[in-house]
PDB file of N, CA and C in Angstrom:
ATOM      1  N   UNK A   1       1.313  -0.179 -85.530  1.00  0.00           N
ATOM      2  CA  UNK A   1       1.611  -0.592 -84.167  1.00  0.00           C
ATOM      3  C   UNK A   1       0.335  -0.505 -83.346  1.00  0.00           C
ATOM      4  N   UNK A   2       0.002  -1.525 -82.586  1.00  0.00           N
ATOM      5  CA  UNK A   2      -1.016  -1.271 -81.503  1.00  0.00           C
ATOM      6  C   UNK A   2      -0.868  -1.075 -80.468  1.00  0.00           C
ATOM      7  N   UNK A   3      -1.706  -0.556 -79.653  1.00  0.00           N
ATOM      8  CA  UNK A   3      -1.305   0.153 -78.420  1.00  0.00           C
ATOM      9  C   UNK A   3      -1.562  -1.132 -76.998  1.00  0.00           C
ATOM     10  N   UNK A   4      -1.556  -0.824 -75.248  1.00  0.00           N
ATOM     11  CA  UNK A   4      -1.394  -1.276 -74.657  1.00  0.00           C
ATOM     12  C   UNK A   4      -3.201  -2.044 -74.704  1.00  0.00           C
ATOM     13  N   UNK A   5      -4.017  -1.488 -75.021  1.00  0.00           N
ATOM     14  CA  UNK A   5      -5.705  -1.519 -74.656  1.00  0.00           C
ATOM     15  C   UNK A   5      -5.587  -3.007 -75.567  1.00  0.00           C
ATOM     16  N   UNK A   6      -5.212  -2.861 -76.760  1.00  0.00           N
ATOM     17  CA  UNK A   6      -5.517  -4.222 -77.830  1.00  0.00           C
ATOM     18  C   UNK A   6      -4.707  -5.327 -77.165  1.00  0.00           C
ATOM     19  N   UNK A   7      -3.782  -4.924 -76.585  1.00  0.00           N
ATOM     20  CA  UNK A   7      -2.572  -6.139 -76.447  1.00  0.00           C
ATOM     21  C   UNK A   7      -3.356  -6.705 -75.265  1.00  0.00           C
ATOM     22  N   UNK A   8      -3.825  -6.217 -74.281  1.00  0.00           N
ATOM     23  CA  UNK A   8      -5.115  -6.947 -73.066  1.00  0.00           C
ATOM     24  C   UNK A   8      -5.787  -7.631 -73.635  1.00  0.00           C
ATOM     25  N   UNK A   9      -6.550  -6.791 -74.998  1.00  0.00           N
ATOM     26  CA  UNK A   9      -8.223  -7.644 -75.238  1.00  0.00           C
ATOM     27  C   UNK A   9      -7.044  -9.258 -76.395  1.00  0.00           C
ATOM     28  N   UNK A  10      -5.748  -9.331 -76.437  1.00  0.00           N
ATOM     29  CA  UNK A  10      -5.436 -10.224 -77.433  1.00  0.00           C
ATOM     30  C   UNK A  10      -5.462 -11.651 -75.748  1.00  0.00           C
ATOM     31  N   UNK A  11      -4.558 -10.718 -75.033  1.00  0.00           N
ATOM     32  CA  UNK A  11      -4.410 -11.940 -73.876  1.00  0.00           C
ATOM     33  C   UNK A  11      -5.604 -12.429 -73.113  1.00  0.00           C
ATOM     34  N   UNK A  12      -6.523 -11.540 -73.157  1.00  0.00           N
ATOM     35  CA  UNK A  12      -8.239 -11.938 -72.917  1.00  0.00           C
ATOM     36  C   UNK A  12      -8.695 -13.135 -73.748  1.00  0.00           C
ATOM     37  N   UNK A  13      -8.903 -12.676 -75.031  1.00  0.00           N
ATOM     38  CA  UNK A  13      -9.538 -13.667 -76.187  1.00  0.00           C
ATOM     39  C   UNK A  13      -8.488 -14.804 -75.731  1.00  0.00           C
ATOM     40  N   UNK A  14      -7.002 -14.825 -75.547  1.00  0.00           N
ATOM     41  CA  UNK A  14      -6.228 -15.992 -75.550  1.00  0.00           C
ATOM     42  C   UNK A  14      -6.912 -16.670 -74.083  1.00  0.00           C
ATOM     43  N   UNK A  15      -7.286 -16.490 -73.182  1.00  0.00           N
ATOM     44  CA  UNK A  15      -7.795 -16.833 -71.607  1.00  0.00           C
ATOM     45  C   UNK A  15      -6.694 -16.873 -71.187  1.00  0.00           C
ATOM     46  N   UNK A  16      -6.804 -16.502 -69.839  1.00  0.00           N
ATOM     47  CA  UNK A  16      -6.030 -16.720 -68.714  1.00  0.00           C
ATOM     48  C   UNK A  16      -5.528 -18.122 -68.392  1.00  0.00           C
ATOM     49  N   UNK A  17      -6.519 -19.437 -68.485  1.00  0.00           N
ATOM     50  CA  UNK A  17      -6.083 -21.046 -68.574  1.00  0.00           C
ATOM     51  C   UNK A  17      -4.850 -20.733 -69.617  1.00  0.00           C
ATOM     52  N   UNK A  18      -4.999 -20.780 -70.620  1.00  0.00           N
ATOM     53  CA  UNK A  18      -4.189 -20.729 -71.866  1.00  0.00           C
ATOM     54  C   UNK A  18      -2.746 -19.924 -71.899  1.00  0.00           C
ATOM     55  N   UNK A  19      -2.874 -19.036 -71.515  1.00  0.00           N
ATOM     56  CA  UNK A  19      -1.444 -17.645 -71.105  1.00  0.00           C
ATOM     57  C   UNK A  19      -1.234 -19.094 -70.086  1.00  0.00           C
ATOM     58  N   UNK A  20      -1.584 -19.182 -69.020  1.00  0.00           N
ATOM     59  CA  UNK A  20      -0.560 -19.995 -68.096  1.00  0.00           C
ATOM     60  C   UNK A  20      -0.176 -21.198 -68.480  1.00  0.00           C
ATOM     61  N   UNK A  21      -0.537 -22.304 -69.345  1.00  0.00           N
ATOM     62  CA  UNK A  21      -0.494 -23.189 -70.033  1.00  0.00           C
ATOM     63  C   UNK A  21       0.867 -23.169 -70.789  1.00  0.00           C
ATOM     64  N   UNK A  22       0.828 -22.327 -71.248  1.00  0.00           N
ATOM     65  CA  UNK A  22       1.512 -22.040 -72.916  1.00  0.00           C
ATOM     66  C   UNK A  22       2.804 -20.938 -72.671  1.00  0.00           C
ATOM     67  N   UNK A  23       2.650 -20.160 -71.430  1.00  0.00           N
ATOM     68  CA  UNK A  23       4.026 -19.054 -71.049  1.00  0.00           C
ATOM     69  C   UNK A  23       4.462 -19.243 -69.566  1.00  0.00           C
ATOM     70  N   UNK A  24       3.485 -19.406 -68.722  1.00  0.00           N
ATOM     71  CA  UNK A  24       3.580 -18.907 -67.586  1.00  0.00           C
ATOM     72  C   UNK A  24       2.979 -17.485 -66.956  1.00  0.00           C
ATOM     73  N   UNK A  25       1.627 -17.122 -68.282  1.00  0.00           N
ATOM     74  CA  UNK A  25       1.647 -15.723 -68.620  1.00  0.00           C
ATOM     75  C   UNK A  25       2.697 -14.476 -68.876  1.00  0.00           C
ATOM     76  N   UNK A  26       3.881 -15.073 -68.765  1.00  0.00           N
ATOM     77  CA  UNK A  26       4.510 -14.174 -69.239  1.00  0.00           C
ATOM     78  C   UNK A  26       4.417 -13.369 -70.747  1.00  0.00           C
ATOM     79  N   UNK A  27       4.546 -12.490 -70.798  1.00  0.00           N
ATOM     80  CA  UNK A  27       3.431 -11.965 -72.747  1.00  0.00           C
ATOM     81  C   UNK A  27       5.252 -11.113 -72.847  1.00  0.00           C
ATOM     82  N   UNK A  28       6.179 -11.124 -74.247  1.00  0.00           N
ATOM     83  CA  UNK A  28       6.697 -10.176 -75.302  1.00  0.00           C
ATOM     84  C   UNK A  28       5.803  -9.652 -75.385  1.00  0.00           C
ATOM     85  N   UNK A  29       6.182  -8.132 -75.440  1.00  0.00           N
ATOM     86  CA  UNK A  29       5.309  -7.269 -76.719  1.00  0.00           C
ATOM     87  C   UNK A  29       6.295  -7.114 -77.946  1.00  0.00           C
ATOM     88  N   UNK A  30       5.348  -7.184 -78.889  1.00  0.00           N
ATOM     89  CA  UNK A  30       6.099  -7.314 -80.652  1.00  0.00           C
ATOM     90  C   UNK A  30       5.348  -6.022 -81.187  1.00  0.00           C
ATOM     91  N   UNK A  31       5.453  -5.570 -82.179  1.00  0.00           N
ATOM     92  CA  UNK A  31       4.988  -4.375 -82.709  1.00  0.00           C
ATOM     93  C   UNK A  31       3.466  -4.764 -82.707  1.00  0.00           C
ATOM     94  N   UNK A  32       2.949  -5.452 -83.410  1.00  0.00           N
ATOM     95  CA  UNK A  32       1.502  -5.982 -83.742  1.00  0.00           C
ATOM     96  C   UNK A  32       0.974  -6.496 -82.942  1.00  0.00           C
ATOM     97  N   UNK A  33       1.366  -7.158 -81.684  1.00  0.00           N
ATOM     98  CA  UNK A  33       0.777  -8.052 -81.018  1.00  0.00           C
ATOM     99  C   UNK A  33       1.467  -8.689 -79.846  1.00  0.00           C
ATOM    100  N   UNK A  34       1.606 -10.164 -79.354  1.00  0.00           N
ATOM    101  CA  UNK A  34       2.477 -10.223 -78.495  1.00  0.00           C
ATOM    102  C   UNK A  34       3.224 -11.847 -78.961  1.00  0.00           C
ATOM    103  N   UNK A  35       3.909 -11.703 -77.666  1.00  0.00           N
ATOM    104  CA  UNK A  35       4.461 -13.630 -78.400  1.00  0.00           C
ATOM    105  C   UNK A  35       4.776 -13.996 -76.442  1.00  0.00           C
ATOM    106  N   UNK A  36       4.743 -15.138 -76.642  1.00  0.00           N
ATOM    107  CA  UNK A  36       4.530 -15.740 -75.917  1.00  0.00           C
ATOM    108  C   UNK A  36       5.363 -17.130 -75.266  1.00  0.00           C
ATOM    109  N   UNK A  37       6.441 -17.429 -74.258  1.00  0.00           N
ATOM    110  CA  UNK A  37       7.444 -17.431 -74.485  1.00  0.00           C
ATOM    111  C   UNK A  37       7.376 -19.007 -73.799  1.00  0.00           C
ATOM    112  N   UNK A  38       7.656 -20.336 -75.027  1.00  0.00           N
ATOM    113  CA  UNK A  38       7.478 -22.068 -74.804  1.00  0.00           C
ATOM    114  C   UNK A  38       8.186 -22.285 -74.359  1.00  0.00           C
ATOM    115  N   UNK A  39       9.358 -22.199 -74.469  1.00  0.00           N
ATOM    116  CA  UNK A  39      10.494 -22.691 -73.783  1.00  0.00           C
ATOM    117  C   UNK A  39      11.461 -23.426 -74.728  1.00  0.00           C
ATOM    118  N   UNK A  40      12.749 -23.657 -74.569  1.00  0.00           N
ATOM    119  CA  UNK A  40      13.733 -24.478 -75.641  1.00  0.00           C
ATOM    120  C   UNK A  40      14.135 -23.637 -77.082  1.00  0.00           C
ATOM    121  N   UNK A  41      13.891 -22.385 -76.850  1.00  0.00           N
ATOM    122  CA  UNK A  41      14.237 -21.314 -77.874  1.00  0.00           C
ATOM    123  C   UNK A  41      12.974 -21.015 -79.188  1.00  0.00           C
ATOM    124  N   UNK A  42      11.382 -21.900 -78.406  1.00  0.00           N
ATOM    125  CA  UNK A  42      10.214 -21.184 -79.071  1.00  0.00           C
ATOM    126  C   UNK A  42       9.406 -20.551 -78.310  1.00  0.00           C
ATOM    127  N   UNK A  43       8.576 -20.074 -79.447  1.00  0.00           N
ATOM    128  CA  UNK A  43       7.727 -18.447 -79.228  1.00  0.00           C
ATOM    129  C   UNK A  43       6.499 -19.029 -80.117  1.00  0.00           C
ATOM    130  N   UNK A  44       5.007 -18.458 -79.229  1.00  0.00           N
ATOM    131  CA  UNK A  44       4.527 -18.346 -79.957  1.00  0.00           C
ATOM    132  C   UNK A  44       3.876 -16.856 -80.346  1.00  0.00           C
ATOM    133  N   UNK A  45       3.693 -16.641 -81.483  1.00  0.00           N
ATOM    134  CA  UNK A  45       3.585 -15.038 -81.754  1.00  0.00           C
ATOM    135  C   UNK A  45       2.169 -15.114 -82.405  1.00  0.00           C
ATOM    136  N   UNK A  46       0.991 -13.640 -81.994  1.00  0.00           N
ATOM    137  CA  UNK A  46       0.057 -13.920 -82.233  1.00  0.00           C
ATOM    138  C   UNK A  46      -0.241 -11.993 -82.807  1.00  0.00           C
ATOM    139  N   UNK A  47      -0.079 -11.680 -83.709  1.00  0.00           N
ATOM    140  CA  UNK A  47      -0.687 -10.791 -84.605  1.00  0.00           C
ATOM    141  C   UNK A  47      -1.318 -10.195 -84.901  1.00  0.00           C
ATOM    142  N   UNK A  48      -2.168  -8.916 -84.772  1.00  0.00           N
ATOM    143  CA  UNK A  48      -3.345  -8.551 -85.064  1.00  0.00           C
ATOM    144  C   UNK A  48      -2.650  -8.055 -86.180  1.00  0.00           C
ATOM    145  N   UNK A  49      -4.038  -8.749 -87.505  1.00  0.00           N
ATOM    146  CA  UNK A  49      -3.854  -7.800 -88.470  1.00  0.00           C
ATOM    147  C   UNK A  49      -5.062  -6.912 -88.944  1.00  0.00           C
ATOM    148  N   UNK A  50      -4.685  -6.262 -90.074  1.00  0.00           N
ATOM    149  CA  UNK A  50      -5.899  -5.529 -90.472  1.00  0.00           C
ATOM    150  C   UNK A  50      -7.094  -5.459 -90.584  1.00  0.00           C
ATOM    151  N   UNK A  51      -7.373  -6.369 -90.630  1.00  0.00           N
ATOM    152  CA  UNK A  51      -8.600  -6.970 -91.398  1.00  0.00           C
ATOM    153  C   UNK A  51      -8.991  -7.635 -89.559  1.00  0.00           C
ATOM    154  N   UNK A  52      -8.671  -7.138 -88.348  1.00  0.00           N
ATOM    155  CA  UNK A  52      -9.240  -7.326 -87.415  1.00  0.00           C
ATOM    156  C   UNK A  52      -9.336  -8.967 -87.346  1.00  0.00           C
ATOM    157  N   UNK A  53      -8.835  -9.883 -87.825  1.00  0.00           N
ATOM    158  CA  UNK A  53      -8.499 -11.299 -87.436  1.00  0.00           C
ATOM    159  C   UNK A  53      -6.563 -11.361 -86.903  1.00  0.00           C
ATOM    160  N   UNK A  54      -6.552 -12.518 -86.673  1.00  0.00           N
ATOM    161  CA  UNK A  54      -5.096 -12.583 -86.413  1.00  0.00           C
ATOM    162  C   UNK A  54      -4.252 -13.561 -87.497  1.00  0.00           C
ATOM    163  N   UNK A  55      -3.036 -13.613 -86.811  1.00  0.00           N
ATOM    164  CA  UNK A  55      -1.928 -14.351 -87.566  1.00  0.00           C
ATOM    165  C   UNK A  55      -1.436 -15.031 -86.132  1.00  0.00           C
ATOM    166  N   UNK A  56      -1.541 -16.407 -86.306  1.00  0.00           N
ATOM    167  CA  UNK A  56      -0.929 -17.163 -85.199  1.00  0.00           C
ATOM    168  C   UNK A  56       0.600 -18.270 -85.464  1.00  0.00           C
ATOM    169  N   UNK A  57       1.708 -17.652 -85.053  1.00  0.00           N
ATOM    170  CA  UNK A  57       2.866 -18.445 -85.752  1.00  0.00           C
ATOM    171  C   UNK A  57       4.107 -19.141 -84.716  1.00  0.00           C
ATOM    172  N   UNK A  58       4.568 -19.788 -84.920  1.00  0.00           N
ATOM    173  CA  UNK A  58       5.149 -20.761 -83.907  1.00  0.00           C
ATOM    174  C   UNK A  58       6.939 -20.324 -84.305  1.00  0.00           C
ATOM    175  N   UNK A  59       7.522 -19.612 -83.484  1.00  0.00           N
ATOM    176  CA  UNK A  59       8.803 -19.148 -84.211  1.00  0.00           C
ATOM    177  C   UNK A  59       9.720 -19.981 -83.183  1.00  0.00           C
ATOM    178  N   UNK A  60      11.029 -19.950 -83.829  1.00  0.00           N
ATOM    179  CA  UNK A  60      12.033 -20.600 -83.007  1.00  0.00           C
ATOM    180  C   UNK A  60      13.045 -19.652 -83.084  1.00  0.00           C
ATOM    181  N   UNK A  61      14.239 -19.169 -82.116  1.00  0.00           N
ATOM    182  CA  UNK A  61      14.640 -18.672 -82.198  1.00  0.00           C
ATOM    183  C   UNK A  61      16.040 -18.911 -81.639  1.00  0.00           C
ATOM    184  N   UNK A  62      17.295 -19.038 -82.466  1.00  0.00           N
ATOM    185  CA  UNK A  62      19.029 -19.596 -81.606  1.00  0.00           C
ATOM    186  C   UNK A  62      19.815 -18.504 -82.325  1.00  0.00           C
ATOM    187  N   UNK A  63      20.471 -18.460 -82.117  1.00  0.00           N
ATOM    188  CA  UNK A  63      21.669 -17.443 -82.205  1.00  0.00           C
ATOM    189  C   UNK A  63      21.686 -16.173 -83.132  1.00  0.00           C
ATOM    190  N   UNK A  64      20.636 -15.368 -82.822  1.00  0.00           N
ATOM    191  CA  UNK A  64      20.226 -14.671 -82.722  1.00  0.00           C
ATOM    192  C   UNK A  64      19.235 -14.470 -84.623  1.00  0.00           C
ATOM    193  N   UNK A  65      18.890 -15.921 -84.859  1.00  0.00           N
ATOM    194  CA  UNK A  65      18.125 -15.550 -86.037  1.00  0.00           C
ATOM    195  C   UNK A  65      16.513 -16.271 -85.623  1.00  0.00           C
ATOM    196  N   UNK A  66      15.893 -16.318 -86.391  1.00  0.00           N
ATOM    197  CA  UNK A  66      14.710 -16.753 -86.385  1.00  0.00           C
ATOM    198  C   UNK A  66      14.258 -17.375 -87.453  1.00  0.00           C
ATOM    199  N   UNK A  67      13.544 -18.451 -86.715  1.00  0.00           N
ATOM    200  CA  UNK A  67      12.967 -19.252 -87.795  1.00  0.00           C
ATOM    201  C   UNK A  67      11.467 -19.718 -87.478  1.00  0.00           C
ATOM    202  N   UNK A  68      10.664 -19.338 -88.744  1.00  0.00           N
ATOM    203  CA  UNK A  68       9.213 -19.952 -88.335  1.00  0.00           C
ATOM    204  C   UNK A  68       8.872 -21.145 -88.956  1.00  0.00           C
ATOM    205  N   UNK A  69       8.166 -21.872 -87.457  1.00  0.00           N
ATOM    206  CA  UNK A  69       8.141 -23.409 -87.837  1.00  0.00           C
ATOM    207  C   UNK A  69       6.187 -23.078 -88.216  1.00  0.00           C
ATOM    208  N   UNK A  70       5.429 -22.578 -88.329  1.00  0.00           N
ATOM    209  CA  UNK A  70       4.420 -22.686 -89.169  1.00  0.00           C
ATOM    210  C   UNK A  70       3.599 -21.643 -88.665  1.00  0.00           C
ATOM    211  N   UNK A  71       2.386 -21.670 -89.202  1.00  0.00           N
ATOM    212  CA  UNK A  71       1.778 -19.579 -89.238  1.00  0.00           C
ATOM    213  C   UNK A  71       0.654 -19.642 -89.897  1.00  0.00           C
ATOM    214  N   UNK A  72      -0.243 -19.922 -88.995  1.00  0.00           N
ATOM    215  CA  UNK A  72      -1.711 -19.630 -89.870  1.00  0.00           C
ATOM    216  C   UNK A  72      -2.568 -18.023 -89.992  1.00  0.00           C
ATOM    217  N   UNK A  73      -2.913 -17.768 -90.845  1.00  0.00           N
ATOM    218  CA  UNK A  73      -3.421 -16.735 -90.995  1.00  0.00           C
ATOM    219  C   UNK A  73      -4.911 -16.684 -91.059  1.00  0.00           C
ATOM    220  N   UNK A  74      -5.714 -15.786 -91.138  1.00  0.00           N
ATOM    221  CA  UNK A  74      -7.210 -15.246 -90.461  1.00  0.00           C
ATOM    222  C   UNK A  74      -7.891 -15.520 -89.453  1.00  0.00           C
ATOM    223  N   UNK A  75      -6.926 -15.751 -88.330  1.00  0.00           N
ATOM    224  CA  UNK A  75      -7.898 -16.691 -86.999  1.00  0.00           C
ATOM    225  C   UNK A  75      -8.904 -15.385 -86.659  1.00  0.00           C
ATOM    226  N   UNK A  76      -9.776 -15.882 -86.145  1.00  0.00           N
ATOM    227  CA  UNK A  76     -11.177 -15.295 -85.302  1.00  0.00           C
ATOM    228  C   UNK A  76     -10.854 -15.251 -84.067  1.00  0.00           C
ATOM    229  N   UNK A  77     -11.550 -14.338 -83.193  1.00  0.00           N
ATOM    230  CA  UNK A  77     -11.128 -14.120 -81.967  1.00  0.00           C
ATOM    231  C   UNK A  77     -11.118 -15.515 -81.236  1.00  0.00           C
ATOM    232  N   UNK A  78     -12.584 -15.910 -81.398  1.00  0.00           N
ATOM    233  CA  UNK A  78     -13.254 -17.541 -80.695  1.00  0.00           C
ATOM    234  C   UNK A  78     -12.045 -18.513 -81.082  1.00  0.00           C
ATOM    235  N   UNK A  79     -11.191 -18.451 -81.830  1.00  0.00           N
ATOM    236  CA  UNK A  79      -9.791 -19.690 -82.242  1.00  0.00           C
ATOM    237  C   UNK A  79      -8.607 -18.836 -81.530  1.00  0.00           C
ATOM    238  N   UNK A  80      -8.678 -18.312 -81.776  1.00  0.00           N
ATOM    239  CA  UNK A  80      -6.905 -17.858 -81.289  1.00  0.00           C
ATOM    240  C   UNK A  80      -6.791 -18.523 -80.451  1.00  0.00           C
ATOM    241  N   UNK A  81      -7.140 -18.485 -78.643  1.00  0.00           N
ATOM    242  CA  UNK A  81      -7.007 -19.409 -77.930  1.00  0.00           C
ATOM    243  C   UNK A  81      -6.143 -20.788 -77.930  1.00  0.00           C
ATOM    244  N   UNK A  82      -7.170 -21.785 -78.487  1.00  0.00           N
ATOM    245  CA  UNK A  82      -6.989 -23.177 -79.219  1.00  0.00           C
ATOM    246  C   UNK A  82      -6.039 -22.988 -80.091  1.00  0.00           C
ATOM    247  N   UNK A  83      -5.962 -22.899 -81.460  1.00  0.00           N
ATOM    248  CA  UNK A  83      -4.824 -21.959 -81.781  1.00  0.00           C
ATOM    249  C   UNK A  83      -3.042 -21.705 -81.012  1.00  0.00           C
ATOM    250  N   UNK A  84      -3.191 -21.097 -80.488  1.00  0.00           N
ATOM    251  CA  UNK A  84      -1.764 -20.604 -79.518  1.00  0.00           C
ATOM    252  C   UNK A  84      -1.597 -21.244 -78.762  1.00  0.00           C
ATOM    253  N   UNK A  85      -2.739 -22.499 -77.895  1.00  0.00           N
ATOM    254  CA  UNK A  85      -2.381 -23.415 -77.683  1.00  0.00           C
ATOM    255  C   UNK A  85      -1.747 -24.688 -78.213  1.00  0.00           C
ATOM    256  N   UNK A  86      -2.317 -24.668 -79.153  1.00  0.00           N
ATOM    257  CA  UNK A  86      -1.832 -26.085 -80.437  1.00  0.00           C
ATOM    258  C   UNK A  86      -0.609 -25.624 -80.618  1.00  0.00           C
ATOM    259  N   UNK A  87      -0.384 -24.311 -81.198  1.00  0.00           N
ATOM    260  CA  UNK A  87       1.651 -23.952 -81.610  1.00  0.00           C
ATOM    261  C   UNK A  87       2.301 -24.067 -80.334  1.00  0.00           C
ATOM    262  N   UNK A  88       2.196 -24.243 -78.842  1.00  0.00           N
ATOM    263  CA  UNK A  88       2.610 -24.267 -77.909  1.00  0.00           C
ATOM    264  C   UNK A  88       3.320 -25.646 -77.866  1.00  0.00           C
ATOM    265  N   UNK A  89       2.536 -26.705 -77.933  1.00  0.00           N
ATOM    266  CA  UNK A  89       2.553 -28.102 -77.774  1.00  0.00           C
ATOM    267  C   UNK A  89       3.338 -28.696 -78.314  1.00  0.00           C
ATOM    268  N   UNK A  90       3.720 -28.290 -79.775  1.00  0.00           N
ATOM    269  CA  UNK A  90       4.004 -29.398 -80.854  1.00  0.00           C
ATOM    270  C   UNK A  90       5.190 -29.207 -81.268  1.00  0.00           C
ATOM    271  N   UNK A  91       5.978 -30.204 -81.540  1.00  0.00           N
ATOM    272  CA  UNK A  91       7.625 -29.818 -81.957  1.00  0.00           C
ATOM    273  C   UNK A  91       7.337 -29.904 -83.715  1.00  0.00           C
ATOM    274  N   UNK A  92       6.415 -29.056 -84.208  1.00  0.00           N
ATOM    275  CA  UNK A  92       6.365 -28.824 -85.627  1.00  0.00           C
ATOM    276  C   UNK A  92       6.722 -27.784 -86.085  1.00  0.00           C
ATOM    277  N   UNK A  93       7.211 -28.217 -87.567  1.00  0.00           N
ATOM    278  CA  UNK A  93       8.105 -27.677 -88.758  1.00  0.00           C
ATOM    279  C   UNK A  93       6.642 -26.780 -89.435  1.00  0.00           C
ATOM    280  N   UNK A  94       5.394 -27.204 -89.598  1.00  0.00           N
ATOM    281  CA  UNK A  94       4.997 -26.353 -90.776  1.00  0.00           C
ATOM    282  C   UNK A  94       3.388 -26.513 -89.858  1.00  0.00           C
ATOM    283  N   UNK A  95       2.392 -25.539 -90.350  1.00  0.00           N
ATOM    284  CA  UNK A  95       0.983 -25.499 -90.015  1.00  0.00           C
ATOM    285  C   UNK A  95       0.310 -26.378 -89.986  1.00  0.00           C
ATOM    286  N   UNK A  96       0.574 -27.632 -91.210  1.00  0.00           N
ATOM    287  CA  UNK A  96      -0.140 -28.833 -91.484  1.00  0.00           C
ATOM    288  C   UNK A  96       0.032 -29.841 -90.145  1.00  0.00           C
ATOM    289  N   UNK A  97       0.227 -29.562 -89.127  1.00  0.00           N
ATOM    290  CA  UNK A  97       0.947 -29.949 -88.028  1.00  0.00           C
ATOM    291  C   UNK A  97       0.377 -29.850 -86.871  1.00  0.00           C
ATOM    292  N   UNK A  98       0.279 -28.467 -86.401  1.00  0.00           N
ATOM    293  CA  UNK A  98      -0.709 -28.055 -85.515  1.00  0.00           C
ATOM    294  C   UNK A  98      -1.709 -27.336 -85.499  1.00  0.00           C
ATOM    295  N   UNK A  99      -1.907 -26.865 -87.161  1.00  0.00           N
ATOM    296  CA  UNK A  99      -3.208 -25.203 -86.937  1.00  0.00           C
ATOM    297  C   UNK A  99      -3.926 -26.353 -87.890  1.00  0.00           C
ATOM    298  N   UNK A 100      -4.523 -27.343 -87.967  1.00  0.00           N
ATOM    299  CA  UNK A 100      -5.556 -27.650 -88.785  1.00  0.00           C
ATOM    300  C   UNK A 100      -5.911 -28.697 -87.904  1.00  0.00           C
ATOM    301  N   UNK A 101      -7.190 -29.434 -88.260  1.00  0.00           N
ATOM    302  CA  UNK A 101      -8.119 -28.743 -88.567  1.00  0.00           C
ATOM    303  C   UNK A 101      -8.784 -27.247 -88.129  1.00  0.00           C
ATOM    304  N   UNK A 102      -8.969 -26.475 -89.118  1.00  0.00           N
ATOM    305  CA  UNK A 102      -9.776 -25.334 -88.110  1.00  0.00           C
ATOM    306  C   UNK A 102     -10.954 -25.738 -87.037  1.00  0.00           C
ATOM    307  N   UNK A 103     -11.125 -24.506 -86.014  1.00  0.00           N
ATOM    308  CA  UNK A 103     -11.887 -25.227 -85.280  1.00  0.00           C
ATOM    309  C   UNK A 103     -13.046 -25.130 -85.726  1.00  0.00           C
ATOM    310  N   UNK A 104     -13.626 -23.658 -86.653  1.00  0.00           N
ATOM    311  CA  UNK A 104     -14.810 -22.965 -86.844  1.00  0.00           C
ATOM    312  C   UNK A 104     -14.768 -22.672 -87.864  1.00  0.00           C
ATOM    313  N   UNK A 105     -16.043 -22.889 -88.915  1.00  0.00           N
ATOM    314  CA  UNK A 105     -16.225 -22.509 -90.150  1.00  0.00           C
ATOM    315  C   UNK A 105     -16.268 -21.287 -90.592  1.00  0.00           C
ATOM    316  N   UNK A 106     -15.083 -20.361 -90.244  1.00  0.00           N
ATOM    317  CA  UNK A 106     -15.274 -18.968 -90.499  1.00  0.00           C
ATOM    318  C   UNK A 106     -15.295 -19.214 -92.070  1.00  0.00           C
ATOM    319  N   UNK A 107     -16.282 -18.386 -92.974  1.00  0.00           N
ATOM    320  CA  UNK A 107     -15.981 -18.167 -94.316  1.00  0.00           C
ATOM    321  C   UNK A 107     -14.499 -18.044 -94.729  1.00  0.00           C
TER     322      UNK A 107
END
């Protein structure tokens, strides 16, 4: 679980343009990270994992189950942003959709 200090520096790296864009800044807190609330019963949820990159995933959510419509894994701080913006936008089923192309040649 991460604490309140990481969940700032996640909505930082995301910018302030972007939180209002994409929620209204309104931020969930989730155990790992936060999610971020589209409207029409999606979320986008953004992850810190171990390895100090993230997990950026586009969930939908109706009667009281969940379903993820796509979820890229190892973003860099410099993508998340772009990133959580793209899962915001798009009425997509899978990653091939909205998280590609990457933006940055992370190894």
């Amino acid at each position: 679980m991460i604490d309140t200090e990481q969940r700032a520096e996640i909505v930082r790296q995301i910018g302030a343009g972007n939180m209002g864009v994409i929620s209204g800044g309104r931020v969930i807190v989730v155990d790992n990270g936060i999610e971020l609330a589209v409207g029409s019963g999606y979320r986008v949820r953004v992850v810190l994992d171990p390895t100090d990159t993230y997990t950026v995933s586009r969930v939908y959510r109706k009667g009281g189950e969940e379903f993820e419509h796509g979820s890229i894994s190892d973003v860099y701080f410099d993508e998340v942003g772009e990133l959580a913006y793209r899962a915001s936008c798009f009425n997509s089923y899978d990653e091939t959709q909205w998280a590609t192309p990457r933006l940055t040649p992370h190894g």
